[in-house]
N, C-alpha and C. Protein backbone atom coordinates (compact mmCIF):
# COMPACT_ATOMS: atom_id res chain seq x y z
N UNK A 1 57.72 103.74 164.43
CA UNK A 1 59.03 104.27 164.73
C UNK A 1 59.53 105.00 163.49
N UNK A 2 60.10 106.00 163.68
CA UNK A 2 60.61 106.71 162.52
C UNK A 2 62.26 106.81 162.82
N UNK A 3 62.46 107.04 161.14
CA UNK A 3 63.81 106.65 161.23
C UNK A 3 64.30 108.27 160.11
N UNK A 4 65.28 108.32 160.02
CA UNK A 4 66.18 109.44 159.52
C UNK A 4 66.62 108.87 158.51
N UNK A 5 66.27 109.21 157.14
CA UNK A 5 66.19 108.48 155.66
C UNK A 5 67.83 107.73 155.18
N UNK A 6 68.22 107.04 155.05
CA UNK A 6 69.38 106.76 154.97
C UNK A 6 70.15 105.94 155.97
N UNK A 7 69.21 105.94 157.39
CA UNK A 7 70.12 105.51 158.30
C UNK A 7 69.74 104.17 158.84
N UNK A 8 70.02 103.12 159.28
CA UNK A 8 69.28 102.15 159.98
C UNK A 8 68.95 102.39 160.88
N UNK A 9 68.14 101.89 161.92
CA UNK A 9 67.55 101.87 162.59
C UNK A 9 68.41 101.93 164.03
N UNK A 10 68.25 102.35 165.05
CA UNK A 10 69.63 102.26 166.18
C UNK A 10 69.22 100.74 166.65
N UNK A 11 70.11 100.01 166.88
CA UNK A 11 69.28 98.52 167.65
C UNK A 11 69.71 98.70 168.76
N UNK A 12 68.65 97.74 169.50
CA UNK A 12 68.18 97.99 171.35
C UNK A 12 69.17 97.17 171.54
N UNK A 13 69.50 97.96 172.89
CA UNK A 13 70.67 97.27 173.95
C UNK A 13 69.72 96.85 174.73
N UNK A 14 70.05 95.34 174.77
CA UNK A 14 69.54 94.34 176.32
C UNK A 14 69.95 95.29 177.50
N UNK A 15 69.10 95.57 178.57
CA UNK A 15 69.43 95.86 179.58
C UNK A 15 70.21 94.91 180.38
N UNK A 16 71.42 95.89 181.28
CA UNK A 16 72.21 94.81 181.89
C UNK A 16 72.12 94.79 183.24
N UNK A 17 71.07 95.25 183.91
CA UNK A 17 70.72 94.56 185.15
C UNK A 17 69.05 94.23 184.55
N UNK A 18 69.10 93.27 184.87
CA UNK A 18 67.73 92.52 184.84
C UNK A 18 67.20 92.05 185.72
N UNK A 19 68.28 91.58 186.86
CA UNK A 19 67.72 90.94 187.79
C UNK A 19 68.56 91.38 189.52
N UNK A 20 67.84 90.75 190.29
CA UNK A 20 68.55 91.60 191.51
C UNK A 20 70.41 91.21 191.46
N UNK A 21 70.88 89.84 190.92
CA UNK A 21 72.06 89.23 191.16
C UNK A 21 72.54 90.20 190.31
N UNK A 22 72.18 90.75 189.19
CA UNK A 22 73.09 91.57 187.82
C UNK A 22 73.24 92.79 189.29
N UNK A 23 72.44 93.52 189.61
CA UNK A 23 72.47 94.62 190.18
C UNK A 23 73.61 94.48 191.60
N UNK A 24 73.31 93.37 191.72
CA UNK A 24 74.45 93.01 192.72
C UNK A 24 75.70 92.94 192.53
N UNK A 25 76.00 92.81 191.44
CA UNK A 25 77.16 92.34 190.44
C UNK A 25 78.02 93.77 189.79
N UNK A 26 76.62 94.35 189.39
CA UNK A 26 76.96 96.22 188.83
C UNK A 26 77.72 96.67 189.95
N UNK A 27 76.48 96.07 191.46
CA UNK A 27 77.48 97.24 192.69
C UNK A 27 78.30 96.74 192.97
N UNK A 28 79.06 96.06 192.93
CA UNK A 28 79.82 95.17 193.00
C UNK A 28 81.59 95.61 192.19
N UNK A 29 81.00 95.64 191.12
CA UNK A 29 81.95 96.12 189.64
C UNK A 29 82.58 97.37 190.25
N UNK A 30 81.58 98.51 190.32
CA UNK A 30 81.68 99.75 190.87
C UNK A 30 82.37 99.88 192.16
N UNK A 31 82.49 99.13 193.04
CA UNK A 31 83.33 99.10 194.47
C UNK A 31 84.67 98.99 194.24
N UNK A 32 84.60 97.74 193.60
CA UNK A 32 85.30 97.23 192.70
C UNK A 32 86.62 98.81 192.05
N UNK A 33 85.61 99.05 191.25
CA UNK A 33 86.98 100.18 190.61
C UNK A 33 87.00 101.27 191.33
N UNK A 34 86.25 101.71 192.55
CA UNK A 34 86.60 102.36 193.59
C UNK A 34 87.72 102.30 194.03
N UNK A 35 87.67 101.21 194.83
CA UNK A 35 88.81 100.61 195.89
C UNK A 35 90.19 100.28 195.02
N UNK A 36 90.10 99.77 193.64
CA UNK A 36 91.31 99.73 192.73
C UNK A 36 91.85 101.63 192.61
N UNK A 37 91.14 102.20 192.51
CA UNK A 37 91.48 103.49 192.38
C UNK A 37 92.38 103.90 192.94
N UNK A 38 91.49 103.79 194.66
CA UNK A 38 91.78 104.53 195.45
C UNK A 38 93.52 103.68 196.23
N UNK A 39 93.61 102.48 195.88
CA UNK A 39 94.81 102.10 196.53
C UNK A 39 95.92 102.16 195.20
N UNK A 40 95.55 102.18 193.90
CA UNK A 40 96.53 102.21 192.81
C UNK A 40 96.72 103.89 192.57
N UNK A 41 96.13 105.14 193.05
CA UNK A 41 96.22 105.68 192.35
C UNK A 41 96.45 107.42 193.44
N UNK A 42 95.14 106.98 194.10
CA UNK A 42 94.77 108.04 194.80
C UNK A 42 95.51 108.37 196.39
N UNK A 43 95.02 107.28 197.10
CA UNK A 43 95.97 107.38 198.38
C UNK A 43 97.28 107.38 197.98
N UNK A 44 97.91 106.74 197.41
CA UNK A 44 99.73 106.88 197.00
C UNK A 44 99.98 108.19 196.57
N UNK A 45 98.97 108.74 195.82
CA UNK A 45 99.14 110.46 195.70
C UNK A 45 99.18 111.59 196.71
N UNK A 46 97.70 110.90 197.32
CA UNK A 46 97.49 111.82 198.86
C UNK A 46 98.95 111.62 199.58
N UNK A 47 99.46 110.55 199.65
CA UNK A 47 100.54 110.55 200.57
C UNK A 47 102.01 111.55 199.86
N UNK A 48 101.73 111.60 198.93
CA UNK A 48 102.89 112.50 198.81
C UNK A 48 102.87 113.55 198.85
N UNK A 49 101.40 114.02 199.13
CA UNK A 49 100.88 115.43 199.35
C UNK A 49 100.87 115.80 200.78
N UNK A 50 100.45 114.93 201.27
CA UNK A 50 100.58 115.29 202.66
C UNK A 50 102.16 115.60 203.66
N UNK A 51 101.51 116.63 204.87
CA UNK A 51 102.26 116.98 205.25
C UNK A 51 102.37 116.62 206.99
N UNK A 52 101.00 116.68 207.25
CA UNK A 52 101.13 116.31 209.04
C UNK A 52 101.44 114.31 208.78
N UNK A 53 102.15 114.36 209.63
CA UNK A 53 102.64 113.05 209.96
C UNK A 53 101.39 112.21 210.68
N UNK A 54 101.32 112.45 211.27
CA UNK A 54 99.59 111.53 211.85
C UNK A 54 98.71 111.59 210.85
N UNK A 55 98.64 112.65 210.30
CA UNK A 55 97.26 112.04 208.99
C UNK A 55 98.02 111.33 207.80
N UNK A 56 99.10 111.42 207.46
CA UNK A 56 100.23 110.48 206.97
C UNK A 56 100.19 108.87 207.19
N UNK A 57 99.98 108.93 208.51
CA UNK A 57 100.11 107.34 208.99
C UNK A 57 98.88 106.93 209.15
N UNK A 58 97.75 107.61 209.28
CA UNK A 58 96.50 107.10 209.16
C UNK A 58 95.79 106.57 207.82
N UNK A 59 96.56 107.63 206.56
CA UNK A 59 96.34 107.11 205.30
C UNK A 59 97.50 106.09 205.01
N UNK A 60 98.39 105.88 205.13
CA UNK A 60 98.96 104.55 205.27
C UNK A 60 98.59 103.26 205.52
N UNK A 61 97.61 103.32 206.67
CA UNK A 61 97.26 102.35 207.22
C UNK A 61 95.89 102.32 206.25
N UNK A 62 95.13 102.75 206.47
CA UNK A 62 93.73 102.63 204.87
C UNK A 62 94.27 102.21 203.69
N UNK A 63 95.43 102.83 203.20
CA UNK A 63 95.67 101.95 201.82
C UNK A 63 95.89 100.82 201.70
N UNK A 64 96.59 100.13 202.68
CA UNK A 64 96.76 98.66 203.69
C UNK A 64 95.14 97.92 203.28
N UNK A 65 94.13 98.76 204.45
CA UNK A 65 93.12 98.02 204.83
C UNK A 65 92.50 98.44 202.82
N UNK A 66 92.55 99.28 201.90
CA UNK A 66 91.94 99.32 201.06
C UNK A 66 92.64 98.12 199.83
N UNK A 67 93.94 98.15 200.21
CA UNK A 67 94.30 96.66 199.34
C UNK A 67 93.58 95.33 199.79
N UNK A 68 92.97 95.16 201.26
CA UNK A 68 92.43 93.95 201.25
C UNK A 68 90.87 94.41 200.44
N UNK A 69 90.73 95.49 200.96
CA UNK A 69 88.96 95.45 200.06
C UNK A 69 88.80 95.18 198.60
N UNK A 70 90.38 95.18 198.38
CA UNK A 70 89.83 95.21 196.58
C UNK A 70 90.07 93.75 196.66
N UNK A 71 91.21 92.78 197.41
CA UNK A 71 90.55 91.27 197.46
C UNK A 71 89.40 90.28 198.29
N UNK A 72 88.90 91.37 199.48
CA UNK A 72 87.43 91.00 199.38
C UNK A 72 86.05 91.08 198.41
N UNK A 73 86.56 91.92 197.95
CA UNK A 73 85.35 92.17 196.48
C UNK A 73 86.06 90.94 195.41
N UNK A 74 86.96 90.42 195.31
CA UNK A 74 86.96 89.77 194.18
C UNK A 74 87.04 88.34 194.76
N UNK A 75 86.70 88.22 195.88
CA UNK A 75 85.90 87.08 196.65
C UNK A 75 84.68 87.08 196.73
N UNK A 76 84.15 87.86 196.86
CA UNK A 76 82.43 88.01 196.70
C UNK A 76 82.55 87.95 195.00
N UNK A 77 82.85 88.57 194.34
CA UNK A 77 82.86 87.71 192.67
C UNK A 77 82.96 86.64 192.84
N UNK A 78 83.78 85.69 193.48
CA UNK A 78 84.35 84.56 193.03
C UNK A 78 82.74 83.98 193.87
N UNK A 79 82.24 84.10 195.10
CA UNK A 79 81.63 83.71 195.80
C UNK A 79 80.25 83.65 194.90
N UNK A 80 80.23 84.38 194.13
CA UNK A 80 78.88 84.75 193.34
C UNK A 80 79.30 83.63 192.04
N UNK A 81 80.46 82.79 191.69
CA UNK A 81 80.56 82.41 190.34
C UNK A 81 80.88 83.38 189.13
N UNK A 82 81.32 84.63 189.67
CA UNK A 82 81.60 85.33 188.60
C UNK A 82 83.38 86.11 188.51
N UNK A 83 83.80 86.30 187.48
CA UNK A 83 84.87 86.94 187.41
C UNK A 83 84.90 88.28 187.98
N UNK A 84 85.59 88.83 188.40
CA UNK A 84 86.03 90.38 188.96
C UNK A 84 85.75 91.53 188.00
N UNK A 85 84.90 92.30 187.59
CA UNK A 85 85.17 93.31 187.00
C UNK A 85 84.90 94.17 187.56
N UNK A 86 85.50 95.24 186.68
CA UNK A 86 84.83 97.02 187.33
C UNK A 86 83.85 97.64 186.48
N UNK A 87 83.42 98.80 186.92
CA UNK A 87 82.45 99.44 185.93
C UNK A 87 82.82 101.02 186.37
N UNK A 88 82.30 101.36 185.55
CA UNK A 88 82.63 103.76 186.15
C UNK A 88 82.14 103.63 187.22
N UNK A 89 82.81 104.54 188.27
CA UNK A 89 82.43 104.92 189.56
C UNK A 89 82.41 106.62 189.22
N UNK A 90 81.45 106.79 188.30
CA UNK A 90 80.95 108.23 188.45
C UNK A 90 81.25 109.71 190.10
N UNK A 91 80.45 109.04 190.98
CA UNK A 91 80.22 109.13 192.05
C UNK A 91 82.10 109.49 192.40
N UNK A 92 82.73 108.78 192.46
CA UNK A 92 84.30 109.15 193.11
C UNK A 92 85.22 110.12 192.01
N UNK A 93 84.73 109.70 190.34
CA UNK A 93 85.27 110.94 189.96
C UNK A 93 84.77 112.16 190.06
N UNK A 94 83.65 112.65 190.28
CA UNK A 94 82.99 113.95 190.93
C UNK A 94 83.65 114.14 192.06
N UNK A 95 84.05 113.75 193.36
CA UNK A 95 84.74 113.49 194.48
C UNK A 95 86.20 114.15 193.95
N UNK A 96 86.70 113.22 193.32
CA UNK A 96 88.31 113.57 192.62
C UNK A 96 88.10 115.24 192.09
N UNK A 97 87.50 115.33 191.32
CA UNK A 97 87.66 116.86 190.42
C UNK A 97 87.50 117.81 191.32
N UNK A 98 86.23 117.28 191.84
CA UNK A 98 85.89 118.67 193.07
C UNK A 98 87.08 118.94 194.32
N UNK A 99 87.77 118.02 194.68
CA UNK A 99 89.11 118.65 195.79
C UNK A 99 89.82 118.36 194.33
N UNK A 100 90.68 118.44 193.22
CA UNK A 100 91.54 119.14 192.88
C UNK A 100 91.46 120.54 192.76
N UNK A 101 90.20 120.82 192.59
CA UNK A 101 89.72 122.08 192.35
C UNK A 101 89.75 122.99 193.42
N UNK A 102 89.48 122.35 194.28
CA UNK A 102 89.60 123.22 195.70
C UNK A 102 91.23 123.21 196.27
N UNK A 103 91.58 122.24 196.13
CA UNK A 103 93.52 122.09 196.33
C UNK A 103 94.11 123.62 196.05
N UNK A 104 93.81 123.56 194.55
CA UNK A 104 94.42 124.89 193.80
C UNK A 104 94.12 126.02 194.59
N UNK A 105 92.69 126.25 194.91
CA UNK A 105 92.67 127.61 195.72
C UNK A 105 93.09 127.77 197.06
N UNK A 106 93.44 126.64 197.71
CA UNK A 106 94.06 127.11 199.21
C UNK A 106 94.98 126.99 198.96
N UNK A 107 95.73 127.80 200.59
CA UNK A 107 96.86 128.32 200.34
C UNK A 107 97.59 127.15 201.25
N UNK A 108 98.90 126.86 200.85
CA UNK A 108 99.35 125.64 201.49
C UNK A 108 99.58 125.02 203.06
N UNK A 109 98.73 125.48 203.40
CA UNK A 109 98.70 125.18 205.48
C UNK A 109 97.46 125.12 205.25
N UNK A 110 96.86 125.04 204.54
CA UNK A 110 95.36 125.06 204.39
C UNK A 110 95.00 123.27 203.83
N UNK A 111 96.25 122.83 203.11
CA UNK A 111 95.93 121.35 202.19
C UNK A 111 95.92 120.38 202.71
N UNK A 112 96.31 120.41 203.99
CA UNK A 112 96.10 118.97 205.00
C UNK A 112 94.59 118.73 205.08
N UNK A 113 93.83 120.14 205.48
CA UNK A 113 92.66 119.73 206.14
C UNK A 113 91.18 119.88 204.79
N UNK A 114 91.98 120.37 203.85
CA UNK A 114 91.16 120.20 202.47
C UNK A 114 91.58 118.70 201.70
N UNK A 115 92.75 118.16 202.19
CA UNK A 115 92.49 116.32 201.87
C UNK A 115 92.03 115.51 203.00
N UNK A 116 91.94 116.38 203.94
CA UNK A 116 91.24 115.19 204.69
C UNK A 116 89.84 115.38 204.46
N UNK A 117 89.54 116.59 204.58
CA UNK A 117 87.73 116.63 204.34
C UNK A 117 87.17 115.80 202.41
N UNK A 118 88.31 115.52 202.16
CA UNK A 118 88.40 114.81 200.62
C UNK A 118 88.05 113.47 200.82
N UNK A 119 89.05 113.24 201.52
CA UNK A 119 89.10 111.89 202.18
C UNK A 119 88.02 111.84 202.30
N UNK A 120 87.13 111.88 203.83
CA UNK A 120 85.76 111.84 204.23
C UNK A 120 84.46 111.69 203.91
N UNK A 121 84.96 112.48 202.06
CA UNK A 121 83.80 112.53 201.47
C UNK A 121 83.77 111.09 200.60
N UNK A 122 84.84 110.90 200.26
CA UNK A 122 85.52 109.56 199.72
C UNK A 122 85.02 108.35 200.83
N UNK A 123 84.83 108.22 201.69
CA UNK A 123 84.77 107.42 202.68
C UNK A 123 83.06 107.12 202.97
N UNK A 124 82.44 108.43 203.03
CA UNK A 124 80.81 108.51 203.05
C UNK A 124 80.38 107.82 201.60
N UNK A 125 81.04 108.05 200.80
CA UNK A 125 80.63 107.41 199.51
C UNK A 125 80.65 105.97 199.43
N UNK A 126 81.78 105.82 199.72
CA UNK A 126 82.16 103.47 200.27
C UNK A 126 81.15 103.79 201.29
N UNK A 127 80.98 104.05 201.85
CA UNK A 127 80.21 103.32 203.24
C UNK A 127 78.68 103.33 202.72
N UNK A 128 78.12 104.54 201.81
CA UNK A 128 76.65 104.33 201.24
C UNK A 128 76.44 102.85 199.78
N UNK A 129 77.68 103.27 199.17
CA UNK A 129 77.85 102.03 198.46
C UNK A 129 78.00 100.45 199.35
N UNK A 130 78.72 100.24 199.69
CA UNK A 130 78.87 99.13 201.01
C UNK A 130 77.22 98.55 201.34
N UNK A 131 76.69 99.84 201.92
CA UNK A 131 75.20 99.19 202.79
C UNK A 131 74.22 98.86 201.69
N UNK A 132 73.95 99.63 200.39
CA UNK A 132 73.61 99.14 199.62
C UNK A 132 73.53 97.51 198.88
N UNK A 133 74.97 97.39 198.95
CA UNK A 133 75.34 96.19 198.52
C UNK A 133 75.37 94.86 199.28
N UNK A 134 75.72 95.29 200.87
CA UNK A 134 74.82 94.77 201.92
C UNK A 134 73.39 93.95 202.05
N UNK A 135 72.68 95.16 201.49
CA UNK A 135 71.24 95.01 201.70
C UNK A 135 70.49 94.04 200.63
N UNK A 136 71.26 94.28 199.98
CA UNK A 136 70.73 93.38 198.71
C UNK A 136 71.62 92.11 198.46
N UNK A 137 72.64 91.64 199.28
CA UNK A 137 73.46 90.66 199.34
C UNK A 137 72.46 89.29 200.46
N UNK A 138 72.03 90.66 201.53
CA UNK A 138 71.26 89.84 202.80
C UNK A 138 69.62 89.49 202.11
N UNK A 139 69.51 90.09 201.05
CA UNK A 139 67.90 90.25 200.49
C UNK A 139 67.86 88.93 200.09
N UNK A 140 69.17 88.65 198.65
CA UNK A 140 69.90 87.54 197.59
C UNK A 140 69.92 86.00 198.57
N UNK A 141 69.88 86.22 200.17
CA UNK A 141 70.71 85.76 200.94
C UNK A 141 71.79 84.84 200.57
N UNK A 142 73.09 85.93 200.26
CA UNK A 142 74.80 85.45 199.45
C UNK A 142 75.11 86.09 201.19
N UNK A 143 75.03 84.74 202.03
CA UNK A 143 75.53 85.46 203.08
C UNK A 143 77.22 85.39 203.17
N UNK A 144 77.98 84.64 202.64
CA UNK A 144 79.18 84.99 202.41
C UNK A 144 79.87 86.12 201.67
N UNK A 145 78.96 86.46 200.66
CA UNK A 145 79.13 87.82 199.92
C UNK A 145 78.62 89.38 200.89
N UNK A 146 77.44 88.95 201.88
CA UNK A 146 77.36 89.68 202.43
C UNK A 146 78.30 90.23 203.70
N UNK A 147 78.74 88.82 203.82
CA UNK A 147 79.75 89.17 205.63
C UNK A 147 81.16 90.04 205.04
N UNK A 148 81.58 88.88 204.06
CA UNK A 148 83.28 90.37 203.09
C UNK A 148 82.58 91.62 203.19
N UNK A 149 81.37 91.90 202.35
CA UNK A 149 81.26 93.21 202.41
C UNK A 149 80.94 93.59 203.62
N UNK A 150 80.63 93.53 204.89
CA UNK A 150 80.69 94.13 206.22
C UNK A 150 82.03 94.10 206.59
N UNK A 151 82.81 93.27 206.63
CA UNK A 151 84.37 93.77 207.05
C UNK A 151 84.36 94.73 206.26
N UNK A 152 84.70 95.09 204.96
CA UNK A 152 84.67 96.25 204.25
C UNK A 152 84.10 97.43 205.17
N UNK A 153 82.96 97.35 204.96
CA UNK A 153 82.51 98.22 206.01
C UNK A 153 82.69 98.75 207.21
N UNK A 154 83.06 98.18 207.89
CA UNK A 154 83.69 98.38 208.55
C UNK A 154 84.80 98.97 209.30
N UNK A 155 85.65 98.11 208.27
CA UNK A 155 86.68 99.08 207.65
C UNK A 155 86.59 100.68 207.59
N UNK A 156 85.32 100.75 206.70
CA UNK A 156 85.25 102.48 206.17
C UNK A 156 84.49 103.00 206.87
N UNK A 157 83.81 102.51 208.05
CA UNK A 157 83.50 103.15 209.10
C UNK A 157 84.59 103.60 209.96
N UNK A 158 85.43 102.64 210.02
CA UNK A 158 86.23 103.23 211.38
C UNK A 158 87.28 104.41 210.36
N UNK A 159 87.87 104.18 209.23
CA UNK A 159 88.64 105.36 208.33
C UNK A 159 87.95 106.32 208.57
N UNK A 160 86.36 106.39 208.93
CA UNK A 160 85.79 107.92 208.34
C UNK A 160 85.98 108.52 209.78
N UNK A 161 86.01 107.61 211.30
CA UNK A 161 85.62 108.13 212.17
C UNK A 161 87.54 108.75 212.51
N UNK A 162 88.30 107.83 212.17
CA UNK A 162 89.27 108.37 212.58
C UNK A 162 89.93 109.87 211.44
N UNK A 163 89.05 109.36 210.05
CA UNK A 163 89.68 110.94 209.50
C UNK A 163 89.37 112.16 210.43
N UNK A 164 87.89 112.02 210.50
CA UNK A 164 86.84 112.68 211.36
C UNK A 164 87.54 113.83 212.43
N UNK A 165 88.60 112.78 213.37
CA UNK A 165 89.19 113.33 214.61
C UNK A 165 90.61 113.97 213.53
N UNK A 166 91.11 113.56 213.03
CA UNK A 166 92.50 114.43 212.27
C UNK A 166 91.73 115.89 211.28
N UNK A 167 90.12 115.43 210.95
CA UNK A 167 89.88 116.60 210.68
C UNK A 167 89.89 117.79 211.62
N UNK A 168 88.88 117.16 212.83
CA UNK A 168 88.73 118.27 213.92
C UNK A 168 90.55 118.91 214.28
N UNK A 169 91.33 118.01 214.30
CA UNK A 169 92.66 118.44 214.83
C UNK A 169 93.12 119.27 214.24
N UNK A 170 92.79 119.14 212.78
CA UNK A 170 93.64 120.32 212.07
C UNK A 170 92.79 121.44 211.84
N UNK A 171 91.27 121.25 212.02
CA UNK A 171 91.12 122.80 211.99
C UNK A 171 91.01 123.83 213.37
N UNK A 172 91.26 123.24 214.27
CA UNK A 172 91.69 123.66 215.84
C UNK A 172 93.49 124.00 215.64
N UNK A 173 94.37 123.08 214.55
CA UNK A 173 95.71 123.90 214.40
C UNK A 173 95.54 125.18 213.59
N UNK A 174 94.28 125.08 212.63
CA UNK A 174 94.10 126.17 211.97
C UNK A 174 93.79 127.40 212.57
N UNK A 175 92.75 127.26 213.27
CA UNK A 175 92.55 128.59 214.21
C UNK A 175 92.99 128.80 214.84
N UNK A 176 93.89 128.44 215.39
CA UNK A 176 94.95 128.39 216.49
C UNK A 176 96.10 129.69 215.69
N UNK A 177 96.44 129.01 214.27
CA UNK A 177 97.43 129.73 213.75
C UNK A 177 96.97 131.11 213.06
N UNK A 178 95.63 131.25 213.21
CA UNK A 178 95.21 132.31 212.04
C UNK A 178 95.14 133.04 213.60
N UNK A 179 94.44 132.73 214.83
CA UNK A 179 94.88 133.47 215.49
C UNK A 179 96.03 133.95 216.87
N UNK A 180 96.89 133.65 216.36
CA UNK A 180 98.60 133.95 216.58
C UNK A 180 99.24 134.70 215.69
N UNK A 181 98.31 135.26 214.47
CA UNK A 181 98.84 136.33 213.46
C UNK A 181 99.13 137.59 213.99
């Protein structure tokens, strides 16, 4: 090993999944500061952005069902013997930057249906995280850790299917209005 004259040596970081329970625990962390995000930070924002009243009350009701997910995840901690933490959810801040970015360029009858397709993408992301954590909960067999995370799931199945239909709605108000110009 060579070293750069003057400097010590860098010392090795223990890897911190080692085993399937750590990895369970990582995805875990990561849902974890998802779902804290998204009910401390993000939906309370979306809602003040929004403007159609039905996709209003549909994200209302998810921030609801996303405050219980962040205390089903810290039941599956507890269920596992471990404390609650979070870790970066990479994955949702890419999500975040990319619709602020797009926000800015439409024009405002345009921002309902550019946060809901936000939403959606937000929602496909929990639901691939979810089955993951699933799969390796039912592998672990933590079948109590596994069943919370299927309500979860659940959960963000039915959010994605009902954004889904407020998406289709508003871009049928969209063409509707672009052609009535």
């Amino acid at each position: 090993m060579s070293t750069i004259p003057g400097k010590a040596p860098a010392a090795k970081m223990p890897p911190q999944v080692e085993t399937a329970d750590d990895l369970l625990l990582e995805q875990l962390a990561k849902l974890l500061t998802v779902e804290e995000t998204l009910a401390k930070l993000v939906l309370p924002a979306l809602l003040l952005e929004l403007k159609d009243d039905e996709l209003k009350s549909a994200v209302e009701e998810h921030l609801a069902e996303t405050r219980q997910h962040v205390q089903r995840l810290r039941q599956a901690f507890a269920a596992m013997d471990e404390e609650p933490r979070g870790a970066p959810a990479l994955g949702l801040d890419g999500l975040r930057v990319e619709h602020e970015s797009l926000v800015r360029e439409v024009v405002p009858g345009m921002r309902g249906a550019v946060h809901c397709e936000a939403a959606m993408g937000a929602e496909h992301y929990e639901i691939n995280a979810y089955d993951a954590a699933i799969r390796l909960a039912d592998t672990l067999e933590l079948t109590q850790v596994a069943t919370l995370l299927r309500e979860n799931l659940a959960e963000e199945t039915a959010a994605l299917e009902k954004l889904a239909a407020h998406s289709d709605r508003l871009a049928r108000l969209a063409v509707h209005e672009r052609t009535q110009r």
